[in-house]
Protein backbone atom coordinates (compact mmCIF):
# COMPACT_ATOMS: atom_id res chain seq x y z
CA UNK A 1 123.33 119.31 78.32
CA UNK A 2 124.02 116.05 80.80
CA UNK A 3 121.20 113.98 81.98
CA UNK A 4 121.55 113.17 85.87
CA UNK A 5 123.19 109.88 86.40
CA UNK A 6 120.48 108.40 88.63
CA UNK A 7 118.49 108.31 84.92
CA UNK A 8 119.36 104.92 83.01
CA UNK A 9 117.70 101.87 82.10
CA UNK A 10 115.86 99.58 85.12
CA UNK A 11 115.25 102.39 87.07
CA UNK A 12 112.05 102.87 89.19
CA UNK A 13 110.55 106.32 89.77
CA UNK A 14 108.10 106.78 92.65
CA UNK A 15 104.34 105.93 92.68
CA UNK A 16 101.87 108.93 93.23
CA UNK A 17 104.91 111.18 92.62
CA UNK A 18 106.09 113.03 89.72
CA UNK A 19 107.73 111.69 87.10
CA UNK A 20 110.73 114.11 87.94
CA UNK A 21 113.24 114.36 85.21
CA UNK A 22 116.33 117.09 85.71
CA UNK A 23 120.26 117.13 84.92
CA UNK A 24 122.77 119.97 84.13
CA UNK A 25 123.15 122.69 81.37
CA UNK A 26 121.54 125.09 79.06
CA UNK A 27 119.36 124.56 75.93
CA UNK A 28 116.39 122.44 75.10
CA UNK A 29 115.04 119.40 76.71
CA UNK A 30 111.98 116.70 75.34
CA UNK A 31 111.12 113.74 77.88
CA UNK A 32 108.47 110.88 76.24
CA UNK A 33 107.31 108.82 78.76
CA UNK A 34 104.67 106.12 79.58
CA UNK A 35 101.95 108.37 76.82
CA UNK A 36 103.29 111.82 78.21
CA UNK A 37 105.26 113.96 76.30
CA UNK A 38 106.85 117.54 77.18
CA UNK A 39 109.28 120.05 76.40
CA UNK A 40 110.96 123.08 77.75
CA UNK A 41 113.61 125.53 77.49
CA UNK A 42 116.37 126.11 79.75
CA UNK A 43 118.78 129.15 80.29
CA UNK A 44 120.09 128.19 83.85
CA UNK A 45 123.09 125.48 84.97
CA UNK A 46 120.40 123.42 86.33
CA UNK A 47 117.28 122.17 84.17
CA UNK A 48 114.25 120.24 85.65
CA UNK A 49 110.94 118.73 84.16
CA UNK A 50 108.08 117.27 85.22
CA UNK A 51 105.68 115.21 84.07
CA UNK A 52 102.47 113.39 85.58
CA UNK A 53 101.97 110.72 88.69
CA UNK A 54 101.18 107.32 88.02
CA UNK A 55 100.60 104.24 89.65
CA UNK A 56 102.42 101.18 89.85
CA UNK A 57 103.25 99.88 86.41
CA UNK A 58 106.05 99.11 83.81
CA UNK A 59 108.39 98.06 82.17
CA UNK A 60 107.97 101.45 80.02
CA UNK A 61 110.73 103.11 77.83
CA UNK A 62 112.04 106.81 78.36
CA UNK A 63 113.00 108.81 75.66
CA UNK A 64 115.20 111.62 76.50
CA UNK A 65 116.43 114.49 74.03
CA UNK A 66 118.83 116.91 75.18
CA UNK A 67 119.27 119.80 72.53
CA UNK A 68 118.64 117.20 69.59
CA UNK A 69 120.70 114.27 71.05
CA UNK A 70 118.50 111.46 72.02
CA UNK A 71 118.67 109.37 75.15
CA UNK A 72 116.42 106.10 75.19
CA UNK A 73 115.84 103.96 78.63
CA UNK A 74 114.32 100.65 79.14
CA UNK A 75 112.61 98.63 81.62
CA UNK A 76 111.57 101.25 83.80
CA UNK A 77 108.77 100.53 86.22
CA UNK A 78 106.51 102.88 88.70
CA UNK A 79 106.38 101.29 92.17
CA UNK A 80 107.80 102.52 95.51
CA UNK A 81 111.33 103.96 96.30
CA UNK A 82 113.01 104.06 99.63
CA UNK A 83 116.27 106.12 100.21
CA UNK A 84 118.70 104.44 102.56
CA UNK A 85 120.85 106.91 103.95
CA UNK A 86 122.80 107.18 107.21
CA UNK A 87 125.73 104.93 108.35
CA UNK A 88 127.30 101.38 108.60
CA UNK A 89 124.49 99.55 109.80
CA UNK A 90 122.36 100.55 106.71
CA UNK A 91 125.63 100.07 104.57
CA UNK A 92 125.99 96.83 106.32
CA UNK A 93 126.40 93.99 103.43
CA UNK A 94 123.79 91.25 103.09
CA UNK A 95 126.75 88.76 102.96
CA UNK A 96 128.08 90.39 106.55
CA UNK A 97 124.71 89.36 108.40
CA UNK A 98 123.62 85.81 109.57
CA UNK A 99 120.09 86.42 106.99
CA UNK A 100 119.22 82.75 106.69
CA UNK A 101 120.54 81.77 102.59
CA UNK A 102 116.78 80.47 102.15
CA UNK A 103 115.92 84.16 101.99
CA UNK A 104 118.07 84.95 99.48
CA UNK A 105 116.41 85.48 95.78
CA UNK A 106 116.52 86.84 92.62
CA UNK A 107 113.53 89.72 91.65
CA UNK A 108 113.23 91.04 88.80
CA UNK A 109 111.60 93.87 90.43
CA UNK A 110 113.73 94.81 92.75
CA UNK A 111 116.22 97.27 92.27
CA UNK A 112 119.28 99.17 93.24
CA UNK A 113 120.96 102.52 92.78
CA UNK A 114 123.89 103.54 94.59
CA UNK A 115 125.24 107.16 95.07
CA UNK A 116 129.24 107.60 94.81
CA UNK A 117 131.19 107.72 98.14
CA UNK A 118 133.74 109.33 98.74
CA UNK A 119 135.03 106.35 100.77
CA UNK A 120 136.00 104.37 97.64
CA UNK A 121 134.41 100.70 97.28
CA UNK A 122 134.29 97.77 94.55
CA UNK A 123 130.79 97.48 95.76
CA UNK A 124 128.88 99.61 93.94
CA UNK A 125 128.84 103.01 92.08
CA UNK A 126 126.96 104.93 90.22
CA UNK A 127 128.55 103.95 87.11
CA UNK A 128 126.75 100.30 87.92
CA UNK A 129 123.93 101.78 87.16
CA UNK A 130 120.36 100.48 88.22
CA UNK A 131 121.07 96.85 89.30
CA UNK A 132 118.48 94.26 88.99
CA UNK A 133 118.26 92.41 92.02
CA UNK A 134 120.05 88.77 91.15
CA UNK A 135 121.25 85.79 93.34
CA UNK A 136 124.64 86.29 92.04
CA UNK A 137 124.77 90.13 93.11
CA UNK A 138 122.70 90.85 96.29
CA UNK A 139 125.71 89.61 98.28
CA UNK A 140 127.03 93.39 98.61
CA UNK A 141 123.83 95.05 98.54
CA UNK A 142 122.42 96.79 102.01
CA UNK A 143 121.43 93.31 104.10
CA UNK A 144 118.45 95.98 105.44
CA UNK A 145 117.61 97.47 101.89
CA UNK A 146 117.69 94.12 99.91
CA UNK A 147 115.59 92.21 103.18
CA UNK A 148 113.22 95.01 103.46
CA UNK A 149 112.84 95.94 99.44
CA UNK A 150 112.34 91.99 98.48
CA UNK A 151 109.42 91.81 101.55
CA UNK A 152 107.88 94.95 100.07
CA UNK A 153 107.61 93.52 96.32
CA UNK A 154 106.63 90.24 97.34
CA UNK A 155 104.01 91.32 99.33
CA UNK A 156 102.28 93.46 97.33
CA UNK A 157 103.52 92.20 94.01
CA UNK A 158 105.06 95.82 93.14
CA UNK A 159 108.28 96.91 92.17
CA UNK A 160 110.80 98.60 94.56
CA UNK A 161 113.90 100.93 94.13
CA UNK A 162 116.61 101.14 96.69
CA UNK A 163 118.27 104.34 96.51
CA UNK A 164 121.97 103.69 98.57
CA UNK A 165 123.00 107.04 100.16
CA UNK A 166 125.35 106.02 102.97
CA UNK A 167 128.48 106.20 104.84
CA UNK A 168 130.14 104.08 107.49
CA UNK A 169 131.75 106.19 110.32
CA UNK A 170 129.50 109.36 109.61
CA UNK A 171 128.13 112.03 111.60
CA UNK A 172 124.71 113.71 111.30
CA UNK A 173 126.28 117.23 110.72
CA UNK A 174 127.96 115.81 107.71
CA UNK A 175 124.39 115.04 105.81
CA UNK A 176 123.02 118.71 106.29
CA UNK A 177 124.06 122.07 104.87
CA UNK A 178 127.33 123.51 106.16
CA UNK A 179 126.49 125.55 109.51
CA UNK A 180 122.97 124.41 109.93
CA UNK A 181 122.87 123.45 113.82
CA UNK A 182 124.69 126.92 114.71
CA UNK A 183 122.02 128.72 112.99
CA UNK A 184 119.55 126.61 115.06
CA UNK A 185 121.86 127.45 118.43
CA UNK A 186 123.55 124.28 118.21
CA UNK A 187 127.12 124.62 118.58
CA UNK A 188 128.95 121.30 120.70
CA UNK A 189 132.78 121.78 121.44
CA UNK A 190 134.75 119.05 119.80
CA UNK A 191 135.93 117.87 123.15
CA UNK A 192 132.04 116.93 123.75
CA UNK A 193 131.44 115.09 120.60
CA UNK A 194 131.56 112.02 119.83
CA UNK A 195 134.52 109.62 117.96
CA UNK A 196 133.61 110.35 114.48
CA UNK A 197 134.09 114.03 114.88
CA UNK A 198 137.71 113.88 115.45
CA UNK A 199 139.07 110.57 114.26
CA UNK A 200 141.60 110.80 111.37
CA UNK A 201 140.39 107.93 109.30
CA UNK A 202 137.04 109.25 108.79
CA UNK A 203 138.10 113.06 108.31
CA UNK A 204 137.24 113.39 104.68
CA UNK A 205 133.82 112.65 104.64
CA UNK A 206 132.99 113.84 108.23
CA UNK A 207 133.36 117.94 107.91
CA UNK A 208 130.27 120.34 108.64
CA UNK A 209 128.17 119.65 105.26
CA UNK A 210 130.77 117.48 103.25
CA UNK A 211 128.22 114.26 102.65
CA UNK A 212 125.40 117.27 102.16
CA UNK A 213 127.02 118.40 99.57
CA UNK A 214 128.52 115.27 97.83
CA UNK A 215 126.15 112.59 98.64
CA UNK A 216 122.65 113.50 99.14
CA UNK A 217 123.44 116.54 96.31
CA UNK A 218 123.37 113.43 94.00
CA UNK A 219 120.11 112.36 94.50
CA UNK A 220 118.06 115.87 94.91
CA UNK A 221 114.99 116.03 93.77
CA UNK A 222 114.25 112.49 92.75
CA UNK A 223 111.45 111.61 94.18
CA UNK A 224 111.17 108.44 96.65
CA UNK A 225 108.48 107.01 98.58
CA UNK A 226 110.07 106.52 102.04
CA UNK A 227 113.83 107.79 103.75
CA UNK A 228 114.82 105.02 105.79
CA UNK A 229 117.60 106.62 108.31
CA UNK A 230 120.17 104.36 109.90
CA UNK A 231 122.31 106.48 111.94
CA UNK A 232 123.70 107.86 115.45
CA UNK A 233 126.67 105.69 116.59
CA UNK A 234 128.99 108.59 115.52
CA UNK A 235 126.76 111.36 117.71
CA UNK A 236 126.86 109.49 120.80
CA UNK A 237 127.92 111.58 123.71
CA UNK A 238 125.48 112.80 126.54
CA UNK A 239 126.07 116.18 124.83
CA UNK A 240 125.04 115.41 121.23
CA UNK A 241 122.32 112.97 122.51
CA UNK A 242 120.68 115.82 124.55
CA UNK A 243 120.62 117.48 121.04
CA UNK A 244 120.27 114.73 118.41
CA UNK A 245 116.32 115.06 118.12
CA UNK A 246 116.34 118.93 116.90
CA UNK A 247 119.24 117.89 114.61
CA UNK A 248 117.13 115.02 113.23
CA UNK A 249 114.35 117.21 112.85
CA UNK A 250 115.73 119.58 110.93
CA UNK A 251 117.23 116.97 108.69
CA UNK A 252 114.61 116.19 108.43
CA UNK A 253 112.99 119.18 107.23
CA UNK A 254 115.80 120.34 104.86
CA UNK A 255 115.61 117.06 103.07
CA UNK A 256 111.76 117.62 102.98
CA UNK A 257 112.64 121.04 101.15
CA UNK A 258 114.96 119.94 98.92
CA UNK A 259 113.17 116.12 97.65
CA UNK A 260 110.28 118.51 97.08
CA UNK A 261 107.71 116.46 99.97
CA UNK A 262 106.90 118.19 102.86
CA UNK A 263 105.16 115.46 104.12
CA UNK A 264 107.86 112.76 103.17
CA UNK A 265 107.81 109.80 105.14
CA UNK A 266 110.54 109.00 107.33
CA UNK A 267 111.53 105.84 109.04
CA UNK A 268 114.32 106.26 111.91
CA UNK A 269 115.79 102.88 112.98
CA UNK A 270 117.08 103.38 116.70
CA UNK A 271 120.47 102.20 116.88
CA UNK A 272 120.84 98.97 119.12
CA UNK A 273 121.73 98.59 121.99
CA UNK A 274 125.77 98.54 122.12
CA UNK A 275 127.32 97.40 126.17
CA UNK A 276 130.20 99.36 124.79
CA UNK A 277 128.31 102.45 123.81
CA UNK A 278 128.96 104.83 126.63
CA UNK A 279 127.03 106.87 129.02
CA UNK A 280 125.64 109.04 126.10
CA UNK A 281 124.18 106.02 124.05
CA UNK A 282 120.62 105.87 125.94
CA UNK A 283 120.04 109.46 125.18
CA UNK A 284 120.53 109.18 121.01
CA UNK A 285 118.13 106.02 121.46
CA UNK A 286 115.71 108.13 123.23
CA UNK A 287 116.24 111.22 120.75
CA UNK A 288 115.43 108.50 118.36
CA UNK A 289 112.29 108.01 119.90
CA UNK A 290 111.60 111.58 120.33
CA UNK A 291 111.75 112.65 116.94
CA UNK A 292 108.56 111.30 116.39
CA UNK A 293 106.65 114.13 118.62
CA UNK A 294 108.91 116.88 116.89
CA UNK A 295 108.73 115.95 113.45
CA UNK A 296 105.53 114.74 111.42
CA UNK A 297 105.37 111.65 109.15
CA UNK A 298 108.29 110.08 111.07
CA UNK A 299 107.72 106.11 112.66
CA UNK A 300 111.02 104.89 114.97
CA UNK A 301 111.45 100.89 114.80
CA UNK A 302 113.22 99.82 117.90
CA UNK A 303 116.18 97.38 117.30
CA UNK A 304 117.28 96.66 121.19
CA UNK A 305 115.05 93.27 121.43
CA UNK A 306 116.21 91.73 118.11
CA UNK A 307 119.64 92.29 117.64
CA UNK A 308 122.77 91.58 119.43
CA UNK A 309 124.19 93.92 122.16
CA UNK A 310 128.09 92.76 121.65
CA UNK A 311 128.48 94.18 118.29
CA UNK A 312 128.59 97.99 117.53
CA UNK A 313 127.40 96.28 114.07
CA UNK A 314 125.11 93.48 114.81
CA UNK A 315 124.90 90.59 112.18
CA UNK A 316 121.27 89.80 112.64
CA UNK A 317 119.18 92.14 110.51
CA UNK A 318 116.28 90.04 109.33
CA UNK A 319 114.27 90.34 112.20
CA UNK A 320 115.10 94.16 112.37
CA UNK A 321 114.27 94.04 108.53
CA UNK A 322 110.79 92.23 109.59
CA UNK A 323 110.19 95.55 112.09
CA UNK A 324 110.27 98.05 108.85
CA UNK A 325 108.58 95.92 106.65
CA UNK A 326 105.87 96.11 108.27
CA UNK A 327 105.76 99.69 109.22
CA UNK A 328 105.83 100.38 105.35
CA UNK A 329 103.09 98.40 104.81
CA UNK A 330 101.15 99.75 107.75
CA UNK A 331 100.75 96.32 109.18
């Protein structure tokens, strides 16, 4: 029996949520955890078990025993845990943005995970583990993730998990299941899409359901407090725009489904405004705003007035990061 890789020492699970422990393989499985103990017995590929909520707490240890093999994790807190998924301007680096270096800082309860891409990077893996936020590491973390995760501790004095699911260059139709917008009537010719559809260097991770399937698959069903979803840049003809708020929404709901919250809250970052975008860019930004009448639980944070329009990536993201901050607080 394996143990899913998101489970290892500094990890945070979700406040008010589950403890939600699952991994791969048949046989017997015993979790110990924070005073709860359980056990159960699995006969499928695919093993999951839960045990009680808490609130925000920790460090606690995790015992783990996997047909008589035994697993222990450390330093483990309960706080809040926001999935970052979408494309480059959530995967932009804190060291690629103009973030004042005064608001760089170590905290010890701030954490990251990051999913495997299939866009191979130094910066980071799974294999890295849960990383403690440090001075000497948050260079290549998400400039938006660490800005917004550090406000969010400080502020309430409460740990935070990042959860990295993200990839530059990619299209919305990558992050669902293969074929879901034609089963929803949704069926764009390529010659209508936009540039990530067709361009070469981005072809591996940018089929019908390929980031689905690889990416999010890795995180399913850990639960998080918050998906924070960075993307549209790669959707932006007049074509997809017209369409990108019933996509959205039914990313939306699939993800729902399959993180096991169907009232998960989602934050939507409208992309910025770009003076090389195209005719098609104003309709994804209003799509973006949209998706807040079609889909419950969902706040957009408008980016136009605080970053710059000259950059399809713009380097200021602390005032953006401000914006989100305090939408998760409900300021």
């Amino acid at each position: 029996m394996n143990l899913n890789k998101i489970f290892r020492s500094h990890m945070v699970f979700a406040r008010n949520c589950p403890i939600r422990v699952f991994g791969e393989g048949k046989g017997v499985v015993s979790v110990r955890f924070a005073g709860n103990f359980k056990t159960i017995s699995s006969d499928k590929d695919e093993w999951m078990l839960e045990l009680p909520s808490m609130e925000y707490g920790g460090p606690y240890e995790m015992e783990v025993i996997l047909n008589g093999e035994q697993i222990v994790l450390n330093d483990i807190y309960v706080g809040e845990v926001y999935l970052l998924a979408g494309q480059s301007n959530l995967q932009f680096k804190l060291n690629e943005s103009n973030t004042p270096k005064e608001m760089y800082e170590s905290n010890n309860k701030l954490r990251l995970y990051t999913t495997d891409r299939i866009e191979k990077t130094e910066y980071y893996t799974s294999d890295d583990g849960w990383l403690v936020a440090d001075i000497n590491n948050i260079d290549h973390w998400s400039a938006l993730g660490y800005l917004v995760g550090n406000a969010v501790s400080k502020e309430k004095d409460i740990p935070v998990g990042l959860i990295a699911c993200y990839q530059g260059a990619s299209i919305i139709e990558s992050w669902v299941p293969k074929d879901t917008f034609k089963k929803i009537g949704i069926d764009i010719p390529l010659e209508n899409r936009g540039w990530g559809h067709s361009c070469e260097e981005y072809s591996e991770w940018n089929g019908d359901g390929v980031l689905y399937d690889y990416a999010f698959s890795q995180v399913k069903p850990y639960p998080v407090s918050a998906v924070i979803w960075y993307q549209g840049e790669s959707d932006s003809t007049v074509e997809e725009g017209k369409v990108y708020a019933d996509e959205l929404a039914e990313l939306i709901r699939i993800w729902r489904r399959d993180l096991l919250n169907d009232k998960l809250p989602f934050i939507v970052i409208q992309i910025a405004n770009f003076i090389r975008g195209g005719e098609g860019w104003p309709y994804i930004q209003q799509a973006q705003i949209d998706i807040q009448s079609k889909a419950p639980f969902v706040k957009t944070i408008i980016s136009a007035d605080v970053c710059e329009d000259d950059d399809i990536h713009p380097p200021t993201k602390h005032k953006l990061a401000e914006r989100i901050t305090k939408c998760l607080l409900n300021e």
